[in-house]
C-alpha atoms as a PDB file:
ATOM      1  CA  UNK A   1      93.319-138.308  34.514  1.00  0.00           C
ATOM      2  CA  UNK A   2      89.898-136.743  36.144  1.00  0.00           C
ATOM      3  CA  UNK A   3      86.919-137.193  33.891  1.00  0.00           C
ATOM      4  CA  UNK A   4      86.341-133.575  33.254  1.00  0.00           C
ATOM      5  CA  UNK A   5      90.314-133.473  31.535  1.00  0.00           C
ATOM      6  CA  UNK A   6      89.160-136.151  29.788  1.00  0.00           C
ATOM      7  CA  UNK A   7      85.791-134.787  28.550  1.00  0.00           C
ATOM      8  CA  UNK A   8      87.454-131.795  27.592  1.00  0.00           C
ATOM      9  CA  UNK A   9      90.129-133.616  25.488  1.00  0.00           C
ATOM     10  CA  UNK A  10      87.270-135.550  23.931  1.00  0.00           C
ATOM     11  CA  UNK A  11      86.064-132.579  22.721  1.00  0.00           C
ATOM     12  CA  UNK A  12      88.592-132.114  19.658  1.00  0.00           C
ATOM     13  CA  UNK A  13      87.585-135.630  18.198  1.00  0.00           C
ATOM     14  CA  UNK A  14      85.233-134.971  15.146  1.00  0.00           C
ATOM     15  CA  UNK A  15      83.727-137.300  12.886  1.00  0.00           C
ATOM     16  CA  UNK A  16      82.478-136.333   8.983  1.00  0.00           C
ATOM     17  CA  UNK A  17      79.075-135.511  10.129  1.00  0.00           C
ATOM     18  CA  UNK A  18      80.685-132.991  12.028  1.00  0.00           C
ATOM     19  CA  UNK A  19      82.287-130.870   9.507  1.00  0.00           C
ATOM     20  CA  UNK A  20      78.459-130.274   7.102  1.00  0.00           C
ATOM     21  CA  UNK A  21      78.726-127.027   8.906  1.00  0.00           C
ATOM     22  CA  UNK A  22      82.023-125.864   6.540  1.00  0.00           C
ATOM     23  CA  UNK A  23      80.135-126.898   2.963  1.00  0.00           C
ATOM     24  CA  UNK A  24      78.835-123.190   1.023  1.00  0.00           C
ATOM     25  CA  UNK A  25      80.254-121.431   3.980  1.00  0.00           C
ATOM     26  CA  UNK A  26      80.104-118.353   3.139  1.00  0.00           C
ATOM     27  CA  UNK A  27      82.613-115.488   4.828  1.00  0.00           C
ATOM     28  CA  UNK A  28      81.376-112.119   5.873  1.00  0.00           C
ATOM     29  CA  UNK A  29      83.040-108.974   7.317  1.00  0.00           C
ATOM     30  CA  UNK A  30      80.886-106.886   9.705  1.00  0.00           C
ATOM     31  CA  UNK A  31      81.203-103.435  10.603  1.00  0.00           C
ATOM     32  CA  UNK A  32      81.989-103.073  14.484  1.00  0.00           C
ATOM     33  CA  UNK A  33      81.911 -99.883  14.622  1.00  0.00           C
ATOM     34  CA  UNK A  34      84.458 -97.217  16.203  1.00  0.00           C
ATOM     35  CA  UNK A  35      87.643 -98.496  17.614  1.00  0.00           C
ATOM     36  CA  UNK A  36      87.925 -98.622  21.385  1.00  0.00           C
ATOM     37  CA  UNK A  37      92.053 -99.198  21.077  1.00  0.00           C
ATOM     38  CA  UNK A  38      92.597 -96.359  19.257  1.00  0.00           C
ATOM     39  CA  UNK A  39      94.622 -98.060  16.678  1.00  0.00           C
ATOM     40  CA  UNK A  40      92.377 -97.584  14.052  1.00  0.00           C
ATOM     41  CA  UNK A  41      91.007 -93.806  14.561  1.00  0.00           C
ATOM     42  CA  UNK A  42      89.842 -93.036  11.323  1.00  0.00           C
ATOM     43  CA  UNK A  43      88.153 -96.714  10.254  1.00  0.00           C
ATOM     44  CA  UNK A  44      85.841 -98.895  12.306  1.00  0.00           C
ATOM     45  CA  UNK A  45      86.785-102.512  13.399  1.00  0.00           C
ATOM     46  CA  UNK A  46      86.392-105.476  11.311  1.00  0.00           C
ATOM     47  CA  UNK A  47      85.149-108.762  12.822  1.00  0.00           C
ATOM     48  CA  UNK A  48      85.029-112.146  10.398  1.00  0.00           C
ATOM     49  CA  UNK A  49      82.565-114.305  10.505  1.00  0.00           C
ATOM     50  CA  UNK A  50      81.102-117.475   8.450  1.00  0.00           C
ATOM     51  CA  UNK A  51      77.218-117.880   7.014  1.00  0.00           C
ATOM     52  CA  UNK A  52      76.143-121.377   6.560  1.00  0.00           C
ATOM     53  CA  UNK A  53      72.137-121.827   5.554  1.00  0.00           C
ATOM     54  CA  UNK A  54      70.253-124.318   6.682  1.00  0.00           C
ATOM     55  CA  UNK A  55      70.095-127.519   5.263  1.00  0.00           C
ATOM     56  CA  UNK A  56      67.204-129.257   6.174  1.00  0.00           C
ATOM     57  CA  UNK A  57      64.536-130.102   3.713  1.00  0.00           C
ATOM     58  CA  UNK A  58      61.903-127.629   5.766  1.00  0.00           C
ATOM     59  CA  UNK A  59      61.620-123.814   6.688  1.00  0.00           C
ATOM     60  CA  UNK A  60      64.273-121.888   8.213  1.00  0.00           C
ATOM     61  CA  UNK A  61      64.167-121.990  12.104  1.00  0.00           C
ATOM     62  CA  UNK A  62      65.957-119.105  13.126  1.00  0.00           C
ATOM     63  CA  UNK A  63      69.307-118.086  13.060  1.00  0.00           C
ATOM     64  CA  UNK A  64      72.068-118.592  15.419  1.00  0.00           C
ATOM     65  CA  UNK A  65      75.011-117.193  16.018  1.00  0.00           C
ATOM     66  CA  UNK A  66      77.789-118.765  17.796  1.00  0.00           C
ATOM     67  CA  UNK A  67      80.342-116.590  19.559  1.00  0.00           C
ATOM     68  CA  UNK A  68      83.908-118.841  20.082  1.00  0.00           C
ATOM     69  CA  UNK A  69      85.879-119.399  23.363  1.00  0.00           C
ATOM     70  CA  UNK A  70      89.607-117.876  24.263  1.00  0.00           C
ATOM     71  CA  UNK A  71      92.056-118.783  21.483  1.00  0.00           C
ATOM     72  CA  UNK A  72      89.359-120.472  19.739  1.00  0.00           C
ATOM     73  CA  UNK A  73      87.857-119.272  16.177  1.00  0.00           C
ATOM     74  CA  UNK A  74      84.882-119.805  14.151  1.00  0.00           C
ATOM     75  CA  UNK A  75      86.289-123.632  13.114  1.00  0.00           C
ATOM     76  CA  UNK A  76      87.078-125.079  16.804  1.00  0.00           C
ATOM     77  CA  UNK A  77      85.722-128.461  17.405  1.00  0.00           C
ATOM     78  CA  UNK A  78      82.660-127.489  19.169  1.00  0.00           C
ATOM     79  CA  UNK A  79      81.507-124.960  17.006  1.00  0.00           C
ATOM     80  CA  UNK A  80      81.699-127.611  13.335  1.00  0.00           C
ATOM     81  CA  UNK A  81      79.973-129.582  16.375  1.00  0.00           C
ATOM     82  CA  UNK A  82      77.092-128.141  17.429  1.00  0.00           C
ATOM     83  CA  UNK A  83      77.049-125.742  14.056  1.00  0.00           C
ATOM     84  CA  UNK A  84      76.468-128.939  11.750  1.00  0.00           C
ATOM     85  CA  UNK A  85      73.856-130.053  13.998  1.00  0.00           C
ATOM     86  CA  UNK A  86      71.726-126.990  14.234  1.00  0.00           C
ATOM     87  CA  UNK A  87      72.259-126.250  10.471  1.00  0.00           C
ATOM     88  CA  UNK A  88      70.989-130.261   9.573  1.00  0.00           C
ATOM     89  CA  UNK A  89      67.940-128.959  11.986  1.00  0.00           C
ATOM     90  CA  UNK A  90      66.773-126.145  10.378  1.00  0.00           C
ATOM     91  CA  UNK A  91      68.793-123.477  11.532  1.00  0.00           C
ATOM     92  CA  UNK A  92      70.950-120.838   9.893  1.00  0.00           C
ATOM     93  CA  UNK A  93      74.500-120.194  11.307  1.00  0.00           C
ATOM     94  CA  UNK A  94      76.729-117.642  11.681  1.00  0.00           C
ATOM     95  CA  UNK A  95      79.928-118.312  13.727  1.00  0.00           C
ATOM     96  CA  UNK A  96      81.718-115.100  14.806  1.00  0.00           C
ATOM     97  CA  UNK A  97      85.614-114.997  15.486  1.00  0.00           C
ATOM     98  CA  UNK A  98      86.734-112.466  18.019  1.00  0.00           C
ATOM     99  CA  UNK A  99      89.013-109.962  16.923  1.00  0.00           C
ATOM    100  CA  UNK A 100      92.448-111.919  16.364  1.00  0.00           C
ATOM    101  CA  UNK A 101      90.722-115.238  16.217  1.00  0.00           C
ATOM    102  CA  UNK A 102      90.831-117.560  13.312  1.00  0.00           C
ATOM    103  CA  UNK A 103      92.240-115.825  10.469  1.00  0.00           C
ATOM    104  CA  UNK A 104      91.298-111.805  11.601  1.00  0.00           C
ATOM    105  CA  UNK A 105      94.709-111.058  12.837  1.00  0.00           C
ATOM    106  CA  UNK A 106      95.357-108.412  10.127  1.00  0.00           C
ATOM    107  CA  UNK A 107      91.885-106.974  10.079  1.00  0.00           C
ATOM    108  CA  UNK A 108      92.700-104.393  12.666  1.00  0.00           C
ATOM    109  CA  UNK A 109      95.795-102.798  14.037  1.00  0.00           C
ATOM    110  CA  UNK A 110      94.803-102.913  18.042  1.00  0.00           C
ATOM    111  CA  UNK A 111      95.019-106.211  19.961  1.00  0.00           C
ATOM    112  CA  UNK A 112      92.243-108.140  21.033  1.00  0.00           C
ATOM    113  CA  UNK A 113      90.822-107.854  24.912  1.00  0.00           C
ATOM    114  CA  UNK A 114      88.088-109.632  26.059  1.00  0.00           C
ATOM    115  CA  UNK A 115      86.167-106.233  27.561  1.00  0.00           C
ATOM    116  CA  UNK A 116      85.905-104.939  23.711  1.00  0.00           C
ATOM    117  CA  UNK A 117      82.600-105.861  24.514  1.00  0.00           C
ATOM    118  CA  UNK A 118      81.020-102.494  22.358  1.00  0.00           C
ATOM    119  CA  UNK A 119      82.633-104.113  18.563  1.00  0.00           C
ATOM    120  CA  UNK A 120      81.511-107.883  19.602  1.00  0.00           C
ATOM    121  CA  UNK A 121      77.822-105.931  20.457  1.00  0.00           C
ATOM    122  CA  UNK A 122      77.594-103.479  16.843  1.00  0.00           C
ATOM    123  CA  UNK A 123      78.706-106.992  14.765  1.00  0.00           C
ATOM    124  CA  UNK A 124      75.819-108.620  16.826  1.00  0.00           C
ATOM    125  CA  UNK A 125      73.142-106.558  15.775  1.00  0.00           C
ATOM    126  CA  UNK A 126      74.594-106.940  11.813  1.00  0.00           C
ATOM    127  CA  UNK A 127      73.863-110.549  12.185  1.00  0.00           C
ATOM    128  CA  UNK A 128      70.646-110.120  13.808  1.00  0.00           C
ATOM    129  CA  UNK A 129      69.460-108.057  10.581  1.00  0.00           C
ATOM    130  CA  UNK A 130      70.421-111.330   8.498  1.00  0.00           C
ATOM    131  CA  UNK A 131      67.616-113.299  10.341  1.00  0.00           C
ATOM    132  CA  UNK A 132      64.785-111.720   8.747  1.00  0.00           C
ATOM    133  CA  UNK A 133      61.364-112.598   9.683  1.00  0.00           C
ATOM    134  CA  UNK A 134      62.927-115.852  11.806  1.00  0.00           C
ATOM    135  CA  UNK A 135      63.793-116.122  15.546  1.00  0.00           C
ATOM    136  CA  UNK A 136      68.007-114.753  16.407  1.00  0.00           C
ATOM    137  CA  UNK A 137      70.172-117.046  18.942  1.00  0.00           C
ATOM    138  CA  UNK A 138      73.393-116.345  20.694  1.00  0.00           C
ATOM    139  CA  UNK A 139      75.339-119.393  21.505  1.00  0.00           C
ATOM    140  CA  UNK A 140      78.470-119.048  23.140  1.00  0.00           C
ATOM    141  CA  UNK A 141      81.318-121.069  24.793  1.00  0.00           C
ATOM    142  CA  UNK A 142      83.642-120.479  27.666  1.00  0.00           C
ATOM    143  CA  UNK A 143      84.731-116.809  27.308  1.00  0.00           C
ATOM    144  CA  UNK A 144      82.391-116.516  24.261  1.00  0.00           C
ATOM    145  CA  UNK A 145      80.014-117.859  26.565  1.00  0.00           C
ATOM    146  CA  UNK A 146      81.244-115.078  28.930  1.00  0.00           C
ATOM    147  CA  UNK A 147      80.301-112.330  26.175  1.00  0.00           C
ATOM    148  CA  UNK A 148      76.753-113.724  25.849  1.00  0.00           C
ATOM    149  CA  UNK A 149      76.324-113.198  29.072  1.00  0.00           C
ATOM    150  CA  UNK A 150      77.058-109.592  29.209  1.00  0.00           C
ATOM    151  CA  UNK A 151      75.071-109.613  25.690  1.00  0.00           C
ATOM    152  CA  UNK A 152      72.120-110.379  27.667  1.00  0.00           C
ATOM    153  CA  UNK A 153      72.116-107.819  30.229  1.00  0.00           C
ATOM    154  CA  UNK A 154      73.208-105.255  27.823  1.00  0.00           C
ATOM    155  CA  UNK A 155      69.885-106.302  25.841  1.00  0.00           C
ATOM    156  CA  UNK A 156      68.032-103.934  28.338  1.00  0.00           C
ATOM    157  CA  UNK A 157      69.660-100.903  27.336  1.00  0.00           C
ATOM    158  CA  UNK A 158      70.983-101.606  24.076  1.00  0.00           C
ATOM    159  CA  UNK A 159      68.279-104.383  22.578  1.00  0.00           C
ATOM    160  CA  UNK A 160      69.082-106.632  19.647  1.00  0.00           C
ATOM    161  CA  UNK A 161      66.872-106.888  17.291  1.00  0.00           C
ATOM    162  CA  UNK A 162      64.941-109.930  17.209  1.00  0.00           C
ATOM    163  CA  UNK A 163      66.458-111.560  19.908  1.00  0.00           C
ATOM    164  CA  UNK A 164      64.565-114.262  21.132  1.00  0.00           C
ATOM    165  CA  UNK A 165      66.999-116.378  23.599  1.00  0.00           C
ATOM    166  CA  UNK A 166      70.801-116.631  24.578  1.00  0.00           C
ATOM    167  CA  UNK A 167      72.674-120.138  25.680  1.00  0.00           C
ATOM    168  CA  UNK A 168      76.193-119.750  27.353  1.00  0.00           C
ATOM    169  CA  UNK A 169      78.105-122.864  27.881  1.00  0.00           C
ATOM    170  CA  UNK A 170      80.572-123.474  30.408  1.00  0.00           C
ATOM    171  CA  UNK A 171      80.522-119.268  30.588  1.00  0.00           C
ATOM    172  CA  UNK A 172      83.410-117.460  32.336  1.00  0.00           C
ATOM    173  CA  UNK A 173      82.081-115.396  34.990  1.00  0.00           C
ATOM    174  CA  UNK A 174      84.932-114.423  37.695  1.00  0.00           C
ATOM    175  CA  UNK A 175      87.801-114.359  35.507  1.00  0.00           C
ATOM    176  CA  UNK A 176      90.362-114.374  38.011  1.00  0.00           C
ATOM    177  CA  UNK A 177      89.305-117.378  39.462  1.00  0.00           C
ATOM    178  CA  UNK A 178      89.463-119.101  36.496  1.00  0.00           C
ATOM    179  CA  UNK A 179      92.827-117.832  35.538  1.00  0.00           C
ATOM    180  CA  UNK A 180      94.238-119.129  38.918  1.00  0.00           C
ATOM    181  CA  UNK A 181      92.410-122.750  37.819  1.00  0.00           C
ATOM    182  CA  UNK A 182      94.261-122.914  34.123  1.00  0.00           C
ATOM    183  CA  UNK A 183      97.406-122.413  35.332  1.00  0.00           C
ATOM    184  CA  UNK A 184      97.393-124.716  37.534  1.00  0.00           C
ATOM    185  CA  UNK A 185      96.921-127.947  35.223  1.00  0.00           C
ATOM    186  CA  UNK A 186      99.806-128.367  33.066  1.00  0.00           C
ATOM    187  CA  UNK A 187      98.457-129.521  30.086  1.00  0.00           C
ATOM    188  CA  UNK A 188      95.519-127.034  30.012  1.00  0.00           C
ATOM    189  CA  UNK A 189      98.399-123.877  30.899  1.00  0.00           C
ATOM    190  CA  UNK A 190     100.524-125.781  28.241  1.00  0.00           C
ATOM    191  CA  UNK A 191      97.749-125.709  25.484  1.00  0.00           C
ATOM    192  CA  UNK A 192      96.342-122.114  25.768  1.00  0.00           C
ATOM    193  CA  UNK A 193     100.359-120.565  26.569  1.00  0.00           C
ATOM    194  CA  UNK A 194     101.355-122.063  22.733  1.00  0.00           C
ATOM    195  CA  UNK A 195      98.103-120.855  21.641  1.00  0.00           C
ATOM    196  CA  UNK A 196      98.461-117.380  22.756  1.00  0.00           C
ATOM    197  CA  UNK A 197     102.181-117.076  21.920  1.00  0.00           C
ATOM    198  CA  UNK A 198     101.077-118.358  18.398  1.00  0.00           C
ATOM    199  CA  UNK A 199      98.618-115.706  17.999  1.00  0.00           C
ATOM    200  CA  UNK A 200     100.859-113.075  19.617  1.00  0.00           C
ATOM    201  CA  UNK A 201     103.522-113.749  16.842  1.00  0.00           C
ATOM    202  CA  UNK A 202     101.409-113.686  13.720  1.00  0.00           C
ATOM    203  CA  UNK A 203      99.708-109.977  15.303  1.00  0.00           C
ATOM    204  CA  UNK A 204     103.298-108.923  15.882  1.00  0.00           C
ATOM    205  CA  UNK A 205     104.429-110.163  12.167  1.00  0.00           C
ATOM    206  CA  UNK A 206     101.557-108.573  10.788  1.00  0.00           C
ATOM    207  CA  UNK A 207     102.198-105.348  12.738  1.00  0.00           C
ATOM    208  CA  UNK A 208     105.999-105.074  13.542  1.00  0.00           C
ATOM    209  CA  UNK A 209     105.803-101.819  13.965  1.00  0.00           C
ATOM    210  CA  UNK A 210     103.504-101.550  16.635  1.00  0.00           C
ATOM    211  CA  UNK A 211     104.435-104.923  18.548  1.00  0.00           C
ATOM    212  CA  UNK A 212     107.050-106.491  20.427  1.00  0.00           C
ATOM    213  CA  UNK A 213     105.822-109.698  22.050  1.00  0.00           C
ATOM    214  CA  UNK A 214     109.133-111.310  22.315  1.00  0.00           C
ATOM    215  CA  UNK A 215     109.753-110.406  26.399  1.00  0.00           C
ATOM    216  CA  UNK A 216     106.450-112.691  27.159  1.00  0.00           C
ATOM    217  CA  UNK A 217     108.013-115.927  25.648  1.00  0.00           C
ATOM    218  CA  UNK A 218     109.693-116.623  28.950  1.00  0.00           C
ATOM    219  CA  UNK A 219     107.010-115.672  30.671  1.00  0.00           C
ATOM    220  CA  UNK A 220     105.539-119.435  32.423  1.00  0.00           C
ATOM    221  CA  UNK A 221     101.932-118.849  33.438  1.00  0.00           C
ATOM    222  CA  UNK A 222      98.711-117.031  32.045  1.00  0.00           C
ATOM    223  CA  UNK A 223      98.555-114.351  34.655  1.00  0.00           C
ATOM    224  CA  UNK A 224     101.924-113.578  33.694  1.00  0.00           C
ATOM    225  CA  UNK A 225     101.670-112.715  30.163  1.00  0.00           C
ATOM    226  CA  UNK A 226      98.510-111.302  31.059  1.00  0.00           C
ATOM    227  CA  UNK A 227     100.170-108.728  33.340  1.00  0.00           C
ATOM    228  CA  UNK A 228     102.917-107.899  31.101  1.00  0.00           C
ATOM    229  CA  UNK A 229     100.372-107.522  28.128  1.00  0.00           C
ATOM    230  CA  UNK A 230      98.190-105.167  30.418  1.00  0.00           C
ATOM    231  CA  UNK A 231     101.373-103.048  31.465  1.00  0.00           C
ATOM    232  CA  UNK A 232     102.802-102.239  28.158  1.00  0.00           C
ATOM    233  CA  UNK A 233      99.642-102.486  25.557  1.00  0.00           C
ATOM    234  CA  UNK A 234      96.540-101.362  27.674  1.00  0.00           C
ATOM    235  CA  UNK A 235      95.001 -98.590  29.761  1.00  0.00           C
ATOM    236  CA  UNK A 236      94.555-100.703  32.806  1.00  0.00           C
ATOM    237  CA  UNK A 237      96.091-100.608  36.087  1.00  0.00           C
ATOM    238  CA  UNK A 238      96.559-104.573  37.348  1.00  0.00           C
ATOM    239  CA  UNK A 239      95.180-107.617  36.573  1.00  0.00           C
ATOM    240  CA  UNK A 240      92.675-107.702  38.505  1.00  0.00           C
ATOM    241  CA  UNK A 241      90.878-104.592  37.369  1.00  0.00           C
ATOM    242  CA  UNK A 242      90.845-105.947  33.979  1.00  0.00           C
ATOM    243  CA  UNK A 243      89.122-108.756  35.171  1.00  0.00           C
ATOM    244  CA  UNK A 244      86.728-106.980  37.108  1.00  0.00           C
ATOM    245  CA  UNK A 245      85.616-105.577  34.128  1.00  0.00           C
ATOM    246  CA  UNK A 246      84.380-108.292  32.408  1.00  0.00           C
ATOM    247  CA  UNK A 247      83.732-110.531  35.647  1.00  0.00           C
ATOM    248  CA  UNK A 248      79.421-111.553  35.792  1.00  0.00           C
ATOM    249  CA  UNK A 249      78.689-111.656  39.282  1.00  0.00           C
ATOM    250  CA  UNK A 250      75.735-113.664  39.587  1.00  0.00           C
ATOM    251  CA  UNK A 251      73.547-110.679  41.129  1.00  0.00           C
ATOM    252  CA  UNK A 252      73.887-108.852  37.760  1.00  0.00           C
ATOM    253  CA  UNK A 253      71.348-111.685  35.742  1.00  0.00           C
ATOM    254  CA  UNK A 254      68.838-110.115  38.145  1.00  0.00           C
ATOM    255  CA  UNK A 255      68.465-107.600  35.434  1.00  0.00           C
ATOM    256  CA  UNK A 256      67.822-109.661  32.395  1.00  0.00           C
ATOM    257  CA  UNK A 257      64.938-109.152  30.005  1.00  0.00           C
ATOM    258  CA  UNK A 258      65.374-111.868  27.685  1.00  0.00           C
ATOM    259  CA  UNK A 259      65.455-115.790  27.827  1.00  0.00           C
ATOM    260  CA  UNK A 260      69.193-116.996  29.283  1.00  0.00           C
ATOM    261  CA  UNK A 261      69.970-120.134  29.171  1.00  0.00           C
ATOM    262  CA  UNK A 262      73.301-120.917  30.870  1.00  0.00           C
ATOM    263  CA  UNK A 263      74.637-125.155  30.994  1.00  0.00           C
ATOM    264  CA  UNK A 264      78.215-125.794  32.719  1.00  0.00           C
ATOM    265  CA  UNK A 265      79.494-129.359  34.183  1.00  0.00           C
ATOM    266  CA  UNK A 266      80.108-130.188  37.452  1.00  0.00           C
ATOM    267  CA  UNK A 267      83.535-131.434  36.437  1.00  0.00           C
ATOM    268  CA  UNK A 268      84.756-128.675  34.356  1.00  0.00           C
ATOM    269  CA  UNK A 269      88.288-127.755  35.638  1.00  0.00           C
ATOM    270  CA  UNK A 270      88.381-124.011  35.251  1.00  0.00           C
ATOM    271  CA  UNK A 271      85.206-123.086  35.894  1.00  0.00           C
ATOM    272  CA  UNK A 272      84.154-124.405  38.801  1.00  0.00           C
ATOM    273  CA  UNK A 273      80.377-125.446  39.330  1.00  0.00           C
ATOM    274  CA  UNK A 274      80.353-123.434  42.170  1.00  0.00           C
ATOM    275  CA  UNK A 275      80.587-119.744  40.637  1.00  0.00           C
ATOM    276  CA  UNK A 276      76.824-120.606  39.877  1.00  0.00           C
ATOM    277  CA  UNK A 277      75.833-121.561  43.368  1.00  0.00           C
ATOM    278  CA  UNK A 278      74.207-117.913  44.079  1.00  0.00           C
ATOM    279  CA  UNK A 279      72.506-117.311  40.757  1.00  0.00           C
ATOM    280  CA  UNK A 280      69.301-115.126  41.536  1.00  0.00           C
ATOM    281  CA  UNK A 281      65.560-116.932  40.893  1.00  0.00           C
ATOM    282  CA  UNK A 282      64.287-114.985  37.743  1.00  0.00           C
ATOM    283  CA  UNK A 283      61.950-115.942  35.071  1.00  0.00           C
ATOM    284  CA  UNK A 284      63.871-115.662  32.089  1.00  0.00           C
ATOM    285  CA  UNK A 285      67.127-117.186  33.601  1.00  0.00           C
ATOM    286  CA  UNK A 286      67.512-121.132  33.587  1.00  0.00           C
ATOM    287  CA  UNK A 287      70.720-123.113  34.492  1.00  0.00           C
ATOM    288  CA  UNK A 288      71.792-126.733  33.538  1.00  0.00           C
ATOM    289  CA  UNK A 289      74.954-128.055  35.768  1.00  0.00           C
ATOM    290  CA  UNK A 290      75.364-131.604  34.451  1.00  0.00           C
ATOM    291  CA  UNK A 291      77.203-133.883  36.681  1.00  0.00           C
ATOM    292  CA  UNK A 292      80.049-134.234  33.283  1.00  0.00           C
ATOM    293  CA  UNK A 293      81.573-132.886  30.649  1.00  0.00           C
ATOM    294  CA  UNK A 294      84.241-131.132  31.270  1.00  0.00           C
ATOM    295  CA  UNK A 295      84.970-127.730  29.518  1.00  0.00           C
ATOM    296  CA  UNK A 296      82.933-127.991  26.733  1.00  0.00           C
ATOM    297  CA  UNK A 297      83.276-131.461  26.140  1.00  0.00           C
ATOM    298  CA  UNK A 298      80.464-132.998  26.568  1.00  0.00           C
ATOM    299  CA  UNK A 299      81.322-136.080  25.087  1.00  0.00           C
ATOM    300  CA  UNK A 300      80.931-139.938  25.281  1.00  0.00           C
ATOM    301  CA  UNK A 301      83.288-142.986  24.658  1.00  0.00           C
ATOM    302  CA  UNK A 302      81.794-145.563  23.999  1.00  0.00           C
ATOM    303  CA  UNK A 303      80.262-145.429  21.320  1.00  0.00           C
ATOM    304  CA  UNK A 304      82.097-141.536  20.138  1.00  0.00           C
ATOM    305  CA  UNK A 305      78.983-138.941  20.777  1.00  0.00           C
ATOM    306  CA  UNK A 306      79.194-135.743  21.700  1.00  0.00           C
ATOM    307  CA  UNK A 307      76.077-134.350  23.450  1.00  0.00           C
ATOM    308  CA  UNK A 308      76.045-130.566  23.519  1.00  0.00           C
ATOM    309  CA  UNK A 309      74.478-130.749  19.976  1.00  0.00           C
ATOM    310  CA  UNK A 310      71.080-132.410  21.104  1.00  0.00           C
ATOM    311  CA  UNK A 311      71.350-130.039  24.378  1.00  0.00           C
ATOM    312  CA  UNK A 312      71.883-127.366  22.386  1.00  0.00           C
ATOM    313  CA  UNK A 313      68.740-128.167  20.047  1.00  0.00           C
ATOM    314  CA  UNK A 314      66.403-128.834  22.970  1.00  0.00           C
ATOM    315  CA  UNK A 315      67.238-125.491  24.596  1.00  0.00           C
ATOM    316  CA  UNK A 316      66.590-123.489  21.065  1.00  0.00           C
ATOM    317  CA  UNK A 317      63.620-125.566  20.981  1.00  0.00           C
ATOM    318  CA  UNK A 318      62.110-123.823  24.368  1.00  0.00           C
ATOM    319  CA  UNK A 319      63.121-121.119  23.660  1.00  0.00           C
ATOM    320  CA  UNK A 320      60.546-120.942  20.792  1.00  0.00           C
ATOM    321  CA  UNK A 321      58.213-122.259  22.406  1.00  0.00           C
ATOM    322  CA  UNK A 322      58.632-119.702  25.094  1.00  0.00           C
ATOM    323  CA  UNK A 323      58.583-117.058  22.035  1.00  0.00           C
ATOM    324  CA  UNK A 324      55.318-119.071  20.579  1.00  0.00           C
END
């Protein structure tokens, strides 16, 4: 087994420290705004998320919000991870599910796609309002880390309030590419196939009358479902157009106009360290490719200790210096 399947396996071991982030949790529902499906014409989309304060013995440090990966929630190993360790430092948290993530499956009749970019944007700036007179993160992973990305450049047009610095790990930027990569290791294809079907099953049982996922059980690969989803439940053409529409070629983070921080490994097996190669030379943009830790692992052996947390930290750290 390659060290970056094994880093990113790692990444699902948690110990008790890891899990302060879940004590006086506190859920919240946040107005998205208008539906873009046009399931729910006459209501605006519901997004779930989950407030933890701070609970260090000093002042608040800011607020962070933390924006899942692809069939990940609000409770994935990474985010009780690095969301215990930012709230021990100081740090509110909120940690945002994606619209049929975690338990939202029922909060709204359309099906989740990842360029719904406009509802993940309007919950945004709800959270931002929660910071106050205090600093507001975005922290994302994998295709969360993909929406912080387009957060960022979006900023320009469309700022969020208060917005002092953005961190995408192990971000998604050509989608097709890394659609190609996942199916091609079993065990990765094997774990995100059940997790989709899962999650396709509970939107159809909550919705029978709208759904009828059953065809796409036979259906082997990613790209496969992903077609056949696309052809009977979306406005777009192919595939490949609806990847092009969330895809972050690097020339686009020539436009940023607030701190990015992006961090991937050099081992990660579906996103390769190469899709950052060509990233443009601009002020605000800085990127991390560590020679391990798979897809969002980040994790050592011997002795257990994961280190995204301390990365993490350091990174919110400059940024408020920067912001100083």
């Amino acid at each position: 087994m390659c060290n970056g399947t094994l880093q990113t396996l790692l990444s699902r071991v948690q110990s008790a420290d890891d899990l302060l982030i879940n004590q006086d949790e506190q859920p919240l529902l946040l107005d998205a705004g208008p539906d873009a499906t046009g399931m729910e014409p006459k209501g605006s989309v519901r997004l779930l998320g989950y407030y933890t304060a701070q609970k260090s013995n000093g002042p608040r440090r800011g607020l962070v919000m933390t924006i899942h990966g692809w069939e990940g929630c609000s409770h994935s190993s990474y985010n009780l991870v690095v969301g215990s360790a930012l709230v021990r430092a100081g740090y509110d948290v909120l940690r945002l599910n994606l619209r049929d993530h975690g338990p939202s499956h029922g909060l709204n009749r359309g099906l989740f796609y990842v360029t719904l970019l406009d509802e993940v944007a309007a919950a945004t700036r709800q959270v931002a309002a929660l910071a106050g007179d205090v600093p507001f993160f975005l922290l994302g992973a994998s295709l969360g880390g993909n929406f912080v990305l387009r957060l960022a450049l979006r900023h320009a047009t469309d700022p969020i309030p208060g917005l002092a610095g953005l961190l995408a790990v192990n971000p998604v930027v050509d989608p097709s590419r890394s659609s190609d990569l996942l199916d091609s290791h079993a065990w990765i294809r094997y774990y995100f196939r059940r997790r989709w079907l899962a999650s396709l099953r509970t939107k159809q049982r909550m919705f029978p009358e709208n759904y009828d996922f059953s065809p796409v059980e036979k259906i082997p690969t990613i790209r496969g479902i992903t077609e056949w989803m696309l052809a009977h439940y979306s406005p777009y053409a192919d595939v490949e157009s609806y990847f092009a529409d969330y895809a972050v070629p690097p020339a686009r983070l020539n436009d940023l106009t607030v701190p990015l921080t992006i961090v991937t490994a050099a081992d990660d097996p579906i996103i390769p360290a190469d899709d950052f190669a060509n990233l443009p030379s601009h002020p605000l943009l800085t990127a991390h490719v560590l020679p391990t830790g798979g897809h969002v692992g980040y994790t050592d052996l011997f002795p257990l200790r994961h280190f995204l947390a301390p990365i993490a930290l350091d990174i919110l750290q400059e940024f408020q210096s920067r912001n100083a």
